[in-house]
Structure formats: C-alpha cells, structure tokens
Protein backbone atom coordinates (compact mmCIF):
# COMPACT_ATOMS: atom_id res chain seq x y z
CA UNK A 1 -8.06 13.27 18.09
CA UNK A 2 -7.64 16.88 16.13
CA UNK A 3 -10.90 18.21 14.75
CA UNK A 4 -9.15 18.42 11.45
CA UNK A 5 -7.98 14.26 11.33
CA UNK A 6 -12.01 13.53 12.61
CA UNK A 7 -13.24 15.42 9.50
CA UNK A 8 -11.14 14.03 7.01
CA UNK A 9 -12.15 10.56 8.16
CA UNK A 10 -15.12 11.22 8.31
CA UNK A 11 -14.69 12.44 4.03
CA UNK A 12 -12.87 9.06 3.87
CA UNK A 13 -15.44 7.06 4.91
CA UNK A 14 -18.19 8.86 3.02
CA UNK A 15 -16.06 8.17 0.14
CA UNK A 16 -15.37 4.57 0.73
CA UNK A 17 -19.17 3.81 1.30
CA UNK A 18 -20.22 5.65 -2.20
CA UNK A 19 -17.68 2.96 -3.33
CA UNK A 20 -18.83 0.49 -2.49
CA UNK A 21 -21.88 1.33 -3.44
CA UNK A 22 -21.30 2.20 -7.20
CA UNK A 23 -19.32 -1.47 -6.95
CA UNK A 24 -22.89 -3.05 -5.93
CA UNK A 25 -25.20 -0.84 -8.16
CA UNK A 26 -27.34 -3.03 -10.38
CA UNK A 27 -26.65 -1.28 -13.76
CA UNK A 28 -23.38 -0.58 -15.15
CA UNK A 29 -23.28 2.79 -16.79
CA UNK A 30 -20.84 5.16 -15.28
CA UNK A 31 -19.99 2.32 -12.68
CA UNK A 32 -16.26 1.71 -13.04
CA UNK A 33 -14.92 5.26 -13.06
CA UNK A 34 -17.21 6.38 -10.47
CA UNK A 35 -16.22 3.66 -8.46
CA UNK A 36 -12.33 4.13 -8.91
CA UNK A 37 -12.53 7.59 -8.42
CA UNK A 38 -14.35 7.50 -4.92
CA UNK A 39 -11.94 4.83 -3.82
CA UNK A 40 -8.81 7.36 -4.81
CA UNK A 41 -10.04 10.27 -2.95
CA UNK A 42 -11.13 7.53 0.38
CA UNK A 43 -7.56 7.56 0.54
CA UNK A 44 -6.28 10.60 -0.08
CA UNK A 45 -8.54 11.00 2.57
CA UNK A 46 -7.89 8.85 4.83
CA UNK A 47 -3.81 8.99 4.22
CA UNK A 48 -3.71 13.22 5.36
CA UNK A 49 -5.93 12.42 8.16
CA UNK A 50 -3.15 9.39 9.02
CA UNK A 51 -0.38 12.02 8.07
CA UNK A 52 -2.15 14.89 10.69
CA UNK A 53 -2.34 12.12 13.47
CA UNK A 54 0.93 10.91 13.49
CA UNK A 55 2.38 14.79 13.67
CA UNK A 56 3.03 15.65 10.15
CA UNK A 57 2.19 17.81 7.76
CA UNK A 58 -0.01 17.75 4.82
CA UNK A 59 1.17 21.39 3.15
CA UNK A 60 4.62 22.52 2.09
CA UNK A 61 5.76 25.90 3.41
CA UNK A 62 3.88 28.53 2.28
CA UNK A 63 1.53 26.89 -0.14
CA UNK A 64 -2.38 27.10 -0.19
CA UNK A 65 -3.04 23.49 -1.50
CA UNK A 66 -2.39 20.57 0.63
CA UNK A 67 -0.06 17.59 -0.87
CA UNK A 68 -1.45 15.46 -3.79
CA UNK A 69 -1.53 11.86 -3.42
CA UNK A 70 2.00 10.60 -4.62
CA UNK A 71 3.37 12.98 -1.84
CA UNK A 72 0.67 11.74 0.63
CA UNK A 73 2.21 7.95 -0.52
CA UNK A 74 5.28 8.92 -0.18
CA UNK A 75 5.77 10.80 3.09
CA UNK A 76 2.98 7.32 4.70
CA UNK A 77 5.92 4.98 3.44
CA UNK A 78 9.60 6.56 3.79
CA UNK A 79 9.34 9.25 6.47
CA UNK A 80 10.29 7.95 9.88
CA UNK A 81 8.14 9.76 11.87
CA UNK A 82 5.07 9.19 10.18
CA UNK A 83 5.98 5.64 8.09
CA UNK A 84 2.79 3.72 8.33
CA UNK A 85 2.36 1.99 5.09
CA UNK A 86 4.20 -1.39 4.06
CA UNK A 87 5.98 -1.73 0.17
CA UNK A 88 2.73 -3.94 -0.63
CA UNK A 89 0.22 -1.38 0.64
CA UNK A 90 1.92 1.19 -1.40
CA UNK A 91 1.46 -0.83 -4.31
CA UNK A 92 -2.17 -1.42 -3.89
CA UNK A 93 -2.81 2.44 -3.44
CA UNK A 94 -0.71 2.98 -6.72
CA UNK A 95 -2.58 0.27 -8.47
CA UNK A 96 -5.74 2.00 -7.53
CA UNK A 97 -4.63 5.96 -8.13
CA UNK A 98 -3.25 4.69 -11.91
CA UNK A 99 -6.41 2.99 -12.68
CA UNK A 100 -8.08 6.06 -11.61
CA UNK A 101 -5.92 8.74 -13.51
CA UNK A 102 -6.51 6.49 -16.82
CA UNK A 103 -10.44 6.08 -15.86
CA UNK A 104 -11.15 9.58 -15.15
CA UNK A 105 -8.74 11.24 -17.89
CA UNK A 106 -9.02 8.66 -20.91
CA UNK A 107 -10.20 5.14 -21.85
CA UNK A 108 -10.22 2.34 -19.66
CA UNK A 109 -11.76 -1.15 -20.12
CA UNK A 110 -11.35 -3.29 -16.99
CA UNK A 111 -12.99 -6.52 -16.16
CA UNK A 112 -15.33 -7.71 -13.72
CA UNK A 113 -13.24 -9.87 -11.76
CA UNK A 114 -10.58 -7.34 -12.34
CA UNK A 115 -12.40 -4.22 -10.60
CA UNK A 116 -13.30 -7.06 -7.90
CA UNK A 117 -9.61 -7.77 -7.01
CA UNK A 118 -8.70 -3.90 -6.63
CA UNK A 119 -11.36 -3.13 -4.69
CA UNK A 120 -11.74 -5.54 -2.14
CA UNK A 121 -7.81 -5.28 -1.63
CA UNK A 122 -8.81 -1.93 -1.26
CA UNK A 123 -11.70 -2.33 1.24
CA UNK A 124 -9.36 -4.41 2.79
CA UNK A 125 -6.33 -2.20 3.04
CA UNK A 126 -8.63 0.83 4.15
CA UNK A 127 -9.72 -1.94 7.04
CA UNK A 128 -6.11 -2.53 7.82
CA UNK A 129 -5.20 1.28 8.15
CA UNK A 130 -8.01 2.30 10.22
CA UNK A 131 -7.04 -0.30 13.05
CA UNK A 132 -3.24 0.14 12.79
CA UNK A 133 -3.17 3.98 12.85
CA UNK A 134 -6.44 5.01 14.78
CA UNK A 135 -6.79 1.46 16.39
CA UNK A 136 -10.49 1.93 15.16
CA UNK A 137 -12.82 -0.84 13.08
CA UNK A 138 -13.97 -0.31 9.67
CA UNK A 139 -17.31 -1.61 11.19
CA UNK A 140 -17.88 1.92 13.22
CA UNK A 141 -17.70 3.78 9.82
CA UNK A 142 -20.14 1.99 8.26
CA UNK A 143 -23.64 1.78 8.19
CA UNK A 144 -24.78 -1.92 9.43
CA UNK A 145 -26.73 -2.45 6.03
CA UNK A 146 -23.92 -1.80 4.66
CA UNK A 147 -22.13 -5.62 2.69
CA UNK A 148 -18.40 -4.51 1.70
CA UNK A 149 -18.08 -5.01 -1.86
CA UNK A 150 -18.79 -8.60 -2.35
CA UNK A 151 -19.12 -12.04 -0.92
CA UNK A 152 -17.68 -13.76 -4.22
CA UNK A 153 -13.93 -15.34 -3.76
CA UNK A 154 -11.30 -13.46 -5.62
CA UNK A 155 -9.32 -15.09 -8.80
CA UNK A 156 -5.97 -15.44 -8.11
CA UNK A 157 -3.53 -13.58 -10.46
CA UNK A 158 -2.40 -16.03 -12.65
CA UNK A 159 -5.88 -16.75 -13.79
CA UNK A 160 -7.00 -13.52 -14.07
CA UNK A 161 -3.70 -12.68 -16.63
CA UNK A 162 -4.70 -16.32 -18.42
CA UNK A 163 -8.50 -15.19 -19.35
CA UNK A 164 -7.85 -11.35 -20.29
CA UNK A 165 -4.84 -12.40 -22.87
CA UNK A 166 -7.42 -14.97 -23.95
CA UNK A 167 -9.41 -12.14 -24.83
CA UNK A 168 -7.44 -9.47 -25.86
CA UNK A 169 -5.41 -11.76 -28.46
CA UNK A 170 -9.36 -12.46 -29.53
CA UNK A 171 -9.65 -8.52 -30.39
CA UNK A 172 -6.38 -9.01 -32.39
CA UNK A 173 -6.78 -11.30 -34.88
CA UNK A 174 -6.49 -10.13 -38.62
CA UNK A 175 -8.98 -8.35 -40.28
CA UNK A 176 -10.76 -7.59 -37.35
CA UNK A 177 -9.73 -3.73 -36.84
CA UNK A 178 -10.22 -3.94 -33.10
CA UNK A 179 -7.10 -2.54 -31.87
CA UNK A 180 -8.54 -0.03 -29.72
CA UNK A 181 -10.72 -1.98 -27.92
CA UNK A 182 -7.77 -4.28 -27.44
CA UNK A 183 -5.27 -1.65 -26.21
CA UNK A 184 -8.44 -0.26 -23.84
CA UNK A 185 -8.69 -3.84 -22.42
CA UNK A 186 -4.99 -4.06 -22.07
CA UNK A 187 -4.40 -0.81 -20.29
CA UNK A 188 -5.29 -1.87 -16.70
CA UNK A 189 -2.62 -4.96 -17.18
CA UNK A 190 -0.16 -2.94 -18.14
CA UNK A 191 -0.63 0.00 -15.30
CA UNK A 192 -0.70 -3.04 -12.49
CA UNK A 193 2.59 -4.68 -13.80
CA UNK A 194 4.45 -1.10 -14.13
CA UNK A 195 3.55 0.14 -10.54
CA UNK A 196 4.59 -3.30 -9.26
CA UNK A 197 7.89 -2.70 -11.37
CA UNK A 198 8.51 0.73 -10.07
CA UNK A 199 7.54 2.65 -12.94
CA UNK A 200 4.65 5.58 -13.32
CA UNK A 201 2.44 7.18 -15.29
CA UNK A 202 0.17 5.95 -18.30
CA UNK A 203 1.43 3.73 -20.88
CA UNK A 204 1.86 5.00 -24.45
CA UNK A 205 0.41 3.55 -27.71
CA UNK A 206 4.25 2.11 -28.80
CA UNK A 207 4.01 0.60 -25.30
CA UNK A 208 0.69 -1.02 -26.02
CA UNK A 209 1.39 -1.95 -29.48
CA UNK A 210 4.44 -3.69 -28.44
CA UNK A 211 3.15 -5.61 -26.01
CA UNK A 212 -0.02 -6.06 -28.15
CA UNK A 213 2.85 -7.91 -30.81
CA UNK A 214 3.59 -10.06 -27.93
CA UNK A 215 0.57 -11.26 -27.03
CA UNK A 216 -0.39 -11.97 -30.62
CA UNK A 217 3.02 -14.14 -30.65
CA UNK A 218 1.36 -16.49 -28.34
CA UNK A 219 4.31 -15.25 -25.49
CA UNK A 220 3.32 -16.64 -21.78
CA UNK A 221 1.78 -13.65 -19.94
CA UNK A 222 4.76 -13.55 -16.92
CA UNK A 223 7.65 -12.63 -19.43
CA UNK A 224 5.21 -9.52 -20.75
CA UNK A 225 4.35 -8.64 -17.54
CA UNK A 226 7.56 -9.81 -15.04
CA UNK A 227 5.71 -7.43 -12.47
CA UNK A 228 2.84 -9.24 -11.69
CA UNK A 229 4.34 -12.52 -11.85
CA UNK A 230 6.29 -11.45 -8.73
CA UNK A 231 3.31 -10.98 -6.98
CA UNK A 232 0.08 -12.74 -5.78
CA UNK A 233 -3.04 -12.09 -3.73
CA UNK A 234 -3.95 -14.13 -0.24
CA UNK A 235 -7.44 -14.08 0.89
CA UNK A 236 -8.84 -15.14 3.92
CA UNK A 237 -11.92 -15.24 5.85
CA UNK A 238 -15.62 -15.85 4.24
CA UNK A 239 -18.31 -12.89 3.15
CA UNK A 240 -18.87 -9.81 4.24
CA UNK A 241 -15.22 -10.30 6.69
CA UNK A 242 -13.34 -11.53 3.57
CA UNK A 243 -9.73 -9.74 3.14
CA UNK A 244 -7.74 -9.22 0.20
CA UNK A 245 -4.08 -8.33 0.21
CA UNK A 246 -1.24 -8.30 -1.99
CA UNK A 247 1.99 -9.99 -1.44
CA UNK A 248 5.41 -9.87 -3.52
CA UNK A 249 7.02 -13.62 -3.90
CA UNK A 250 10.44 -14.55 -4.40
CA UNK A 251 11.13 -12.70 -7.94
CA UNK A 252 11.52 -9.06 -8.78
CA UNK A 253 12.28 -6.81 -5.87
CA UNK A 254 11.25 -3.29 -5.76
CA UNK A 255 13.61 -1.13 -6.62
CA UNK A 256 14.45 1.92 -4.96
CA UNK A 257 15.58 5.16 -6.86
CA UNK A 258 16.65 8.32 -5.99
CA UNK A 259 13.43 10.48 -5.46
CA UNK A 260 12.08 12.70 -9.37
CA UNK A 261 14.33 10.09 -11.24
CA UNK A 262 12.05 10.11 -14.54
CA UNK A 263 9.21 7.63 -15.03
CA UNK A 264 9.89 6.61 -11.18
CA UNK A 265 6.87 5.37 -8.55
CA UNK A 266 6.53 6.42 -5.47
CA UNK A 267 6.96 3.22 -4.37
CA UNK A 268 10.83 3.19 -6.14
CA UNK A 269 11.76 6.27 -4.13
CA UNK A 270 14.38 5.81 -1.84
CA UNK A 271 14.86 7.17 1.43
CA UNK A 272 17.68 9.47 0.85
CA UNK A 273 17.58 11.03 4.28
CA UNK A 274 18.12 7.85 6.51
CA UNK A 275 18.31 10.29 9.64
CA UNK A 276 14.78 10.74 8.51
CA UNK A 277 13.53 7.25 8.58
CA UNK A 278 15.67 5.87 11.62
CA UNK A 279 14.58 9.79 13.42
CA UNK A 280 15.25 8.12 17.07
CA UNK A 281 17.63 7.01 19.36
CA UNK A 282 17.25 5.14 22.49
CA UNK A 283 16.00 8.05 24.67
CA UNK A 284 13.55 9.15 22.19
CA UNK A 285 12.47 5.70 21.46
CA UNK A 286 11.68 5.12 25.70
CA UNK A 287 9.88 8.05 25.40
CA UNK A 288 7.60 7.00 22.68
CA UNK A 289 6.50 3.87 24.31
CA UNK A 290 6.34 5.18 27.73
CA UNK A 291 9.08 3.29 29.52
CA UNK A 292 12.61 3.50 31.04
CA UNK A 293 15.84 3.30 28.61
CA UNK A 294 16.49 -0.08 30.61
CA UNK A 295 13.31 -1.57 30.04
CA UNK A 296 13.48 -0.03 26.25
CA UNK A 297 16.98 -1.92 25.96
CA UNK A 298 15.10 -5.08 27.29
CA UNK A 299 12.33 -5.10 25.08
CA UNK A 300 14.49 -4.53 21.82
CA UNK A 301 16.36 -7.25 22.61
CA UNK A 302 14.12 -9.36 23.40
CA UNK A 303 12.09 -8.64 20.02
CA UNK A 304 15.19 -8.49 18.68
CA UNK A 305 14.81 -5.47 16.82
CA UNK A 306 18.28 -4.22 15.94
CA UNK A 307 18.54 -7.60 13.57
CA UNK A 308 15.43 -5.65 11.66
CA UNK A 309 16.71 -3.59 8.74
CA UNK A 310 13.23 -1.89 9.12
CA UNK A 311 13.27 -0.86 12.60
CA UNK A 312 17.60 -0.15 13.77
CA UNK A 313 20.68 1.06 11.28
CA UNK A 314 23.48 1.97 12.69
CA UNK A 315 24.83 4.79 10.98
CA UNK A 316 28.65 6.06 10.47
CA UNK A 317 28.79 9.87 10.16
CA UNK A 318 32.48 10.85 10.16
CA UNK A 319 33.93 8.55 12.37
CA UNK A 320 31.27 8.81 15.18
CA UNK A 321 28.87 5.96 14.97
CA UNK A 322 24.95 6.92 15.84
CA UNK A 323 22.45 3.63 16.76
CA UNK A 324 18.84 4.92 15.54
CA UNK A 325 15.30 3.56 15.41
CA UNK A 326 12.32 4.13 12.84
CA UNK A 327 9.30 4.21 13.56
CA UNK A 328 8.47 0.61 12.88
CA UNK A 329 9.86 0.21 16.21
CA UNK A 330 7.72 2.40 18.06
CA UNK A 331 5.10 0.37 16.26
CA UNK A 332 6.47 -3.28 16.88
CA UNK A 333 7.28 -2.32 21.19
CA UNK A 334 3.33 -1.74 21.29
CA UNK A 335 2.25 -4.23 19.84
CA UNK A 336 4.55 -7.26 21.88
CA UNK A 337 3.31 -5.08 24.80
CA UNK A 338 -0.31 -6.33 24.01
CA UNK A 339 0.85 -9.80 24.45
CA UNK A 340 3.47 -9.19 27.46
CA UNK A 341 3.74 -6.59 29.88
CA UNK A 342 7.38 -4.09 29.86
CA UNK A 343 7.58 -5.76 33.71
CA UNK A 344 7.03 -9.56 32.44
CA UNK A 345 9.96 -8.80 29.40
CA UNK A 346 12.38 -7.23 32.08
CA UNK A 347 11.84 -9.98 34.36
CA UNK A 348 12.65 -12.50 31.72
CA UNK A 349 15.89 -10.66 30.29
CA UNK A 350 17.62 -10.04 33.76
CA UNK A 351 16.66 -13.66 34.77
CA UNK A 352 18.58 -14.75 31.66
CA UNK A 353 21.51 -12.48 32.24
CA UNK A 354 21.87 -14.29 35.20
CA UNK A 355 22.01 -17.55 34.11
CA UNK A 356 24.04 -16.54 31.64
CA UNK A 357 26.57 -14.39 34.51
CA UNK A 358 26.48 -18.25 36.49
C-alpha cells in the first residue's frame, strides 16, 4: 500500500473515532455539528485514499488543491477504473455531506433517532468500504474500548417521517410564531428526500414554506417527500456488530443527468463517457484477475456477467462493435473465485460443452 493511501486512512479513521465519540458524549452542546462534520471529512478521507489505491487521481492537472467531495463521489461511483461505490452508498454519503454543509454553515435541528439512522448507516458504510476496497476490518482501526455508535435498534423510515411531521405541524399551529424552529426541524427531511431525488444543495425558505403549507394541510408525509418513500433502511445483526444500510424499493428511480445540469446530485450524473466505465476488454479484463482469456471467457459465463448491465455493454462505434467490461467485473471474478477456484469453473464449463457437443 502507497505511503500516501496509509496516511489518509489513517486521517479517516481518526476522524471516524472522534465521531463516534461526539455521537456518545454525555452532554449535548456542540454535539450534532461536531459529529456530522467529523463523519464528512472520515470520508473524504477515506474516499481519496480509495481513489489513490485503485490508480486514480485525487488532483486535476495543474492544480494545488486536491478534489472536493462531490468530485471524490463522483469519480468512486461512475469512473470505470476506480467505480467502487453502489447508487445507495452514494446516497448515504450525500445524505451525510448535505446535513453537514447545512450544520456547519446555517441552522439545523435534527432529531435523536434521526442523527442515529445517519450515522450508524454511516459507521456501517465506512465498515463496508474498508473490507471491499482494502479487504481490511473496521475492527483494526479502532481502539477495542471503542462501542460503534450505539447498541439501540434503528426506526425504520416510515416512523421516523410519522413522529417529526407530528412535531413540526405542532410548531405550526396559529398564533404560535414558531416558524423558524419549524423550518430548522424540517430542514434535515427535506435535504434526505432531495438527495434521494437527485437534486442538491440547501433548500430555500419558499421551499420550506411550501412544504410547511403541506404539512399543516394534514397531507401524508410520502406525497411531500416521494424520495424517501422510495427508500427504506435494513438492519441486521445485534450491538456493537449491528449494520445499517439503505436500500431503494420499487418506486422512484434515480435519475441520471448529464453531469453540471443545475440543481443536479452527484448521484444524478450520468456516465457520459461509457468507454470510461466499461474501460476493458477481454484481454485487459484476464489480466486484472490473473488468468488466461479462456478461463476469463469461462468464468464470465459462468457468472454470467455479460447479462449484467453493470459489469458488460456492448458498444456500436461506427459500424464496428467493441464488447467491454467495468470494473464491477473485475470485482465480481474475485469474489466467485473465493468460493470456486478458475480450475474448478473451467472444468465445469468444458464438461458442459461436451454434453452439450453429444
């Protein structure tokens, strides 16, 4: 591993401990920005370190600064090379960096179980991360005292929406001049169901107050927010090994934009470059994983992969016709290699060509 990618892990999980520990402190002042804002930068982190190791780059030619976090989002999820990230896991860091801009730069009001739900899904992804791109445990980063975030289970989304319309529509009612607090308390809503929907940046006060009129209408809260309808979060496992992840349901998709289309998310950018994303053919794929092109050609068809919008396109460029690979199928070769040797695979496709040939 480069000196460089050890360091900025190494800032990552400093980050991600301080954290957890604001989450856990016993008083509350200062405790929710702090909190978001260490989380953010774990990231940042932890995503240029990811960036370094998988052979990109983390500065644009000729500038001093490295890449901000959108770009570090960005190049994680669409370039083919690098692509490590899911559409989910994208979210979740969006969710978190918006939370963060509105905590650090203006007001933000956000509720217990709220803060809860972002960051274990955030301990969580950072978990996730660490084994898929340095195949290393979140354990080794942490000190053994250490209890990530919380042992309490999470509220599903539906309930959490339920109780904080409950009582922001409480802060509304006539005469009591609470608006403020209400559009502080509704902020955070509004910032998870707009990532989830593609969009970016901060809502403004004639988005607030509008959906402040809806909420005093008695409307259900999935037609204000359609965004986080679409969505829900799975847990599993008890305590100190509990995970949190997000997952989109049948409902809105996300869309995908052209990339600095106004207003857009990272997560709505599409890949305009698809030579970019699907960056290998079959030689370059073999030489990836470490095997022949014949046992290469096995293995994807065996796993199937060219039925995998994610992993194989086949793509028309005049009228010559080039078959190409992401890097989701670098990734998906290793991992059915854990369960079955290249050999074992190569033995079973010939054997069925020939029962197929007879």
């Amino acid at each position: 591993m480069k000196r460089e990618v050890k360091l900025l892990m190494e800032k990552a999980s400093d980050s991600l401990i301080l954290a957890i520990e604001l989450f856990n402190r016993p008083y509350d002042r200062g405790r929710v920005s702090s909190t978001l804002i260490q989380l953010d930068h774990a990231f940042e982190m932890l995503m240029k370190a990811a960036i370094l190791h998988r052979g990109g780059q983390i500065r644009e030619k000729r500038a001093k600064e490295t890449i901000g976090f959108d770009a570090c989002v960005r190049r994680s999820l669409s370039d083919g090379t690098i692509k490590y990230l899911s559409e989910e896991q994208a979210l979740v860091l969006q969710m978190i960096n918006g939370l963060r801009d509105a905590a650090q730069h203006y007001l933000l009001d956000i509720s217990e179980v709220q803060l809860y739900d972002h960051v274990q899904s955030g301990v969580t992804l950072f978990r996730d991360l660490l084994k898929s791109v340095f195949d290393q445990e979140l354990a080794s980063h942490l000190p053994k005292r250490v209890l990530p975030v919380s042992t309490s289970p999470p509220t599903d989304l539906a309930t959490l929406f339920d109780s904080e319309i409950k009582e922001i529509k409480k802060l509304l009612q006539p005469r009591r001049r609470r608006q403020i607090e209400a559009f502080v308390r509704l902020r955070p809503l509004v910032i998870l169901d707009a990532t989830i929907r593609g969009e970016k940046g901060q809502p403004s006060d004639s988005d607030l107050r509008r959906i402040c009129k809806d909420v005093s209408d008695g409307k259900d809260w999935a037609s204000i927010f359609p965004g986080a309808a679409a969505v829900e979060l799975a847990a599993d496992g008890m305590g100190p090994r509990l995970s949190l992840r997000l997952w989109k349901k049948e409902g809105i998709p996300i869309q995908l934009v052209a990339e600095g289309t106004p207003g857009a998310s990272v997560v709505a950018v599409k890949r305009v470059d698809e030579l970019s994303f699907y960056s290998l053919g079959a030689k370059q794929l073999a030489k990836k994983v470490g095997l022949t092109m014949p046992k290469v050609v096995a293995i994807v068809d065996y796993l199937r992969l060219r039925e995998q919008t994610d992993c194989y396109k086949e793509i028309k460029i005049g009228k010559a016709v080039f078959k190409r690979y992401s890097q989701k199928a670098i990734d998906s070769i290793k991992e059915a290699l854990k369960e079955e040797t290249a050999d074992e695979i190569w033995r079973k496709r010939v054997g069925k060509a020939k029962r197929v040939t007879a």
